[in-house]
Protein backbone atom coordinates (compact mmCIF):
# COMPACT_ATOMS: atom_id res chain seq x y z
CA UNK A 1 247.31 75.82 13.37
CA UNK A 2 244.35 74.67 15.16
CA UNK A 3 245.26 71.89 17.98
CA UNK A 4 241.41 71.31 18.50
CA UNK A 5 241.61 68.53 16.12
CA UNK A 6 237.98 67.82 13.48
CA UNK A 7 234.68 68.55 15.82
CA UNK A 8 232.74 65.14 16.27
CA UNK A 9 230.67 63.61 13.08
CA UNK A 10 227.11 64.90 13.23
CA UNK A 11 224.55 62.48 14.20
CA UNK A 12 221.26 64.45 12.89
CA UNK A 13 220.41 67.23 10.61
CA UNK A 14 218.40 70.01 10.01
CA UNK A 15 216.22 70.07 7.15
CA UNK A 16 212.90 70.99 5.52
CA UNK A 17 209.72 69.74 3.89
CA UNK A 18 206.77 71.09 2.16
CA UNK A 19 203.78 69.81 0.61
CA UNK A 20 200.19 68.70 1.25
CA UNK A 21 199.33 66.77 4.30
CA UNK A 22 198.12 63.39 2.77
CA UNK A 23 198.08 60.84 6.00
CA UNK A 24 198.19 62.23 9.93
CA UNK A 25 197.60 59.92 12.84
CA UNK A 26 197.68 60.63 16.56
CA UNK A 27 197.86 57.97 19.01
CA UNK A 28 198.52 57.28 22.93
CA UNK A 29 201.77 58.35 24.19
CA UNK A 30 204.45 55.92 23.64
CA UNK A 31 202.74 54.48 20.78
CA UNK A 32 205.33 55.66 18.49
CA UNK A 33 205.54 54.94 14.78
CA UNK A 34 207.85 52.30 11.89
CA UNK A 35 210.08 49.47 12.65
CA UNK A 36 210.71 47.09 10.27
CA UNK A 37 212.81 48.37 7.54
CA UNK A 38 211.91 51.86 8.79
CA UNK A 39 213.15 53.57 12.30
CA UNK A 40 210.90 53.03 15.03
CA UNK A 41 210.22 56.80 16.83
CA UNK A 42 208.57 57.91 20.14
CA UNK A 43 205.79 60.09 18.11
CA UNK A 44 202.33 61.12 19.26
CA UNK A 45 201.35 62.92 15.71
CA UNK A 46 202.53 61.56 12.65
CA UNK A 47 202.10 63.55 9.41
CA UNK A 48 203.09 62.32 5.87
CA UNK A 49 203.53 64.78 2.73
CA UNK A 50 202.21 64.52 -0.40
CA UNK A 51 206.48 65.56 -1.73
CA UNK A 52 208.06 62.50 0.62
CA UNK A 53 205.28 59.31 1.19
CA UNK A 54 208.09 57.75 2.18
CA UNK A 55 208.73 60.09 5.27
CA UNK A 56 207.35 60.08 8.71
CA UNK A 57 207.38 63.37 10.57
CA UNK A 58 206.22 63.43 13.96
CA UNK A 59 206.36 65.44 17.61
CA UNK A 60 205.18 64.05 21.00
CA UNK A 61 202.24 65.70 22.91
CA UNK A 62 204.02 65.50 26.46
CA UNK A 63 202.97 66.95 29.65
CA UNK A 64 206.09 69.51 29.57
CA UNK A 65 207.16 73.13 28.69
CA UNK A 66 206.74 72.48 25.02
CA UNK A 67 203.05 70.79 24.91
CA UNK A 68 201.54 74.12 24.12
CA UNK A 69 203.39 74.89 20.94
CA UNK A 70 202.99 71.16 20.02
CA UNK A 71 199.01 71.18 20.42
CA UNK A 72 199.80 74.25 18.17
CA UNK A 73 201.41 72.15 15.46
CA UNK A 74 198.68 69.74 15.59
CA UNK A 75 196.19 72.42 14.90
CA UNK A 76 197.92 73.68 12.37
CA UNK A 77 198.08 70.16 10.08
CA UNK A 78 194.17 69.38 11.11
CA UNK A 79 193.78 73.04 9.67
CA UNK A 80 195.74 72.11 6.57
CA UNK A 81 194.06 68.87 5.71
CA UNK A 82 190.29 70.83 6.27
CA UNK A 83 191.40 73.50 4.17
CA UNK A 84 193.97 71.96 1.60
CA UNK A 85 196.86 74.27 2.73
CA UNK A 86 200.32 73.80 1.96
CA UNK A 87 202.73 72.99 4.93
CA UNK A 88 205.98 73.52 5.58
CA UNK A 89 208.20 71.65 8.69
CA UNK A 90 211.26 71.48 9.96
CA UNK A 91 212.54 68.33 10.95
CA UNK A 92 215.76 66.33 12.29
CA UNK A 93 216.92 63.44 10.46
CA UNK A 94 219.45 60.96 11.67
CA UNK A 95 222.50 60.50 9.33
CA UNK A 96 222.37 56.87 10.12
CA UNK A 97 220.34 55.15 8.01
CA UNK A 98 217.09 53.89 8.30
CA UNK A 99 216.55 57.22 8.81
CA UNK A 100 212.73 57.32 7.46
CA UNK A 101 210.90 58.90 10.57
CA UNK A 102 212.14 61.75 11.87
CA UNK A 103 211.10 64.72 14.59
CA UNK A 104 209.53 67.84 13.67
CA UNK A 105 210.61 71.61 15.53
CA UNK A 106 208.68 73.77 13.31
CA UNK A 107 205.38 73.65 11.16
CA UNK A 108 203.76 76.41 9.03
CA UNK A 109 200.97 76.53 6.58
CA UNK A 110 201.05 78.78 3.29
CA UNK A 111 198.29 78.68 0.18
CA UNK A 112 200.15 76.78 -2.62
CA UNK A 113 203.52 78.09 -3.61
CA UNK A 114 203.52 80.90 -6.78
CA UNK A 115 204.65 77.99 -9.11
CA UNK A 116 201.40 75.91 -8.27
CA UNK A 117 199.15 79.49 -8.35
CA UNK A 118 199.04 82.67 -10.68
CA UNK A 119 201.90 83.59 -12.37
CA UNK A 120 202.60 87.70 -13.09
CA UNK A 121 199.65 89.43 -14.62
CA UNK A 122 196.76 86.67 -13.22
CA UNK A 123 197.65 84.09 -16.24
CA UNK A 124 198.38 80.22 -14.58
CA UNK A 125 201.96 79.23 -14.36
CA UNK A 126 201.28 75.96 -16.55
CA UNK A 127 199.67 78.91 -19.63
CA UNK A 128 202.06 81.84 -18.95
């Protein structure tokens, strides 16, 4: 039997988003973004996709180990609105609730997803 006892509620989790980038703001450090009936969050960037309007996701552009890969990310969505790519992120969302605005640890871009493109043979999903 296991004297540990249950490990500690989680406070955050990891999930993931994709879509089309449809609003992205940066702005000075400390800035941050929501309050109200959403969480206020110390964000530099903040994306919105097209799959969750009602989602923040942002990442601070800090003078520390990380600012190169985040000046990456931001490159990345400017690339995706320009070009109409799809994105994909990572994020951490607080199980407490308002949990609306949350930080992103990964973003990738991809063309649409097979279900929006071609299916097998060339023929459009939506005819085949």
């Amino acid at each position: 039997k296991c004297k540990a006892g249950n490990p500690p509620e989680a406070t955050s989790r990891l999930l993931e988003a994709a879509g089309y980038v449809i609003f992205l703001r940066v702005n000075e450090p400390g800035g941050g973004f929501g309050g109200g009936s959403t969480n206020w969050f110390d964000a530099d960037v903040i994306f919105k996709l097209d799959s969750r309007p009602d989602k923040g996701f942002g990442f601070q552009l800090r003078d520390d180990p990380t600012q190169p890969v985040r000046h990456g990310m931001l490159a990345l969505l400017q690339d995706a609105i320009v070009n109409k790519l799809y994105v994909l992120t990572d994020y951490i969302e607080p199980v407490a609730t308002p949990n609306n605005n949350c930080f992103v640890i990964r973003v990738a871009l991809t063309q649409a997803p097979p279900s929006l493109t071609m299916g097998l043979g060339g023929v459009p999903e939506a005819l085949g």
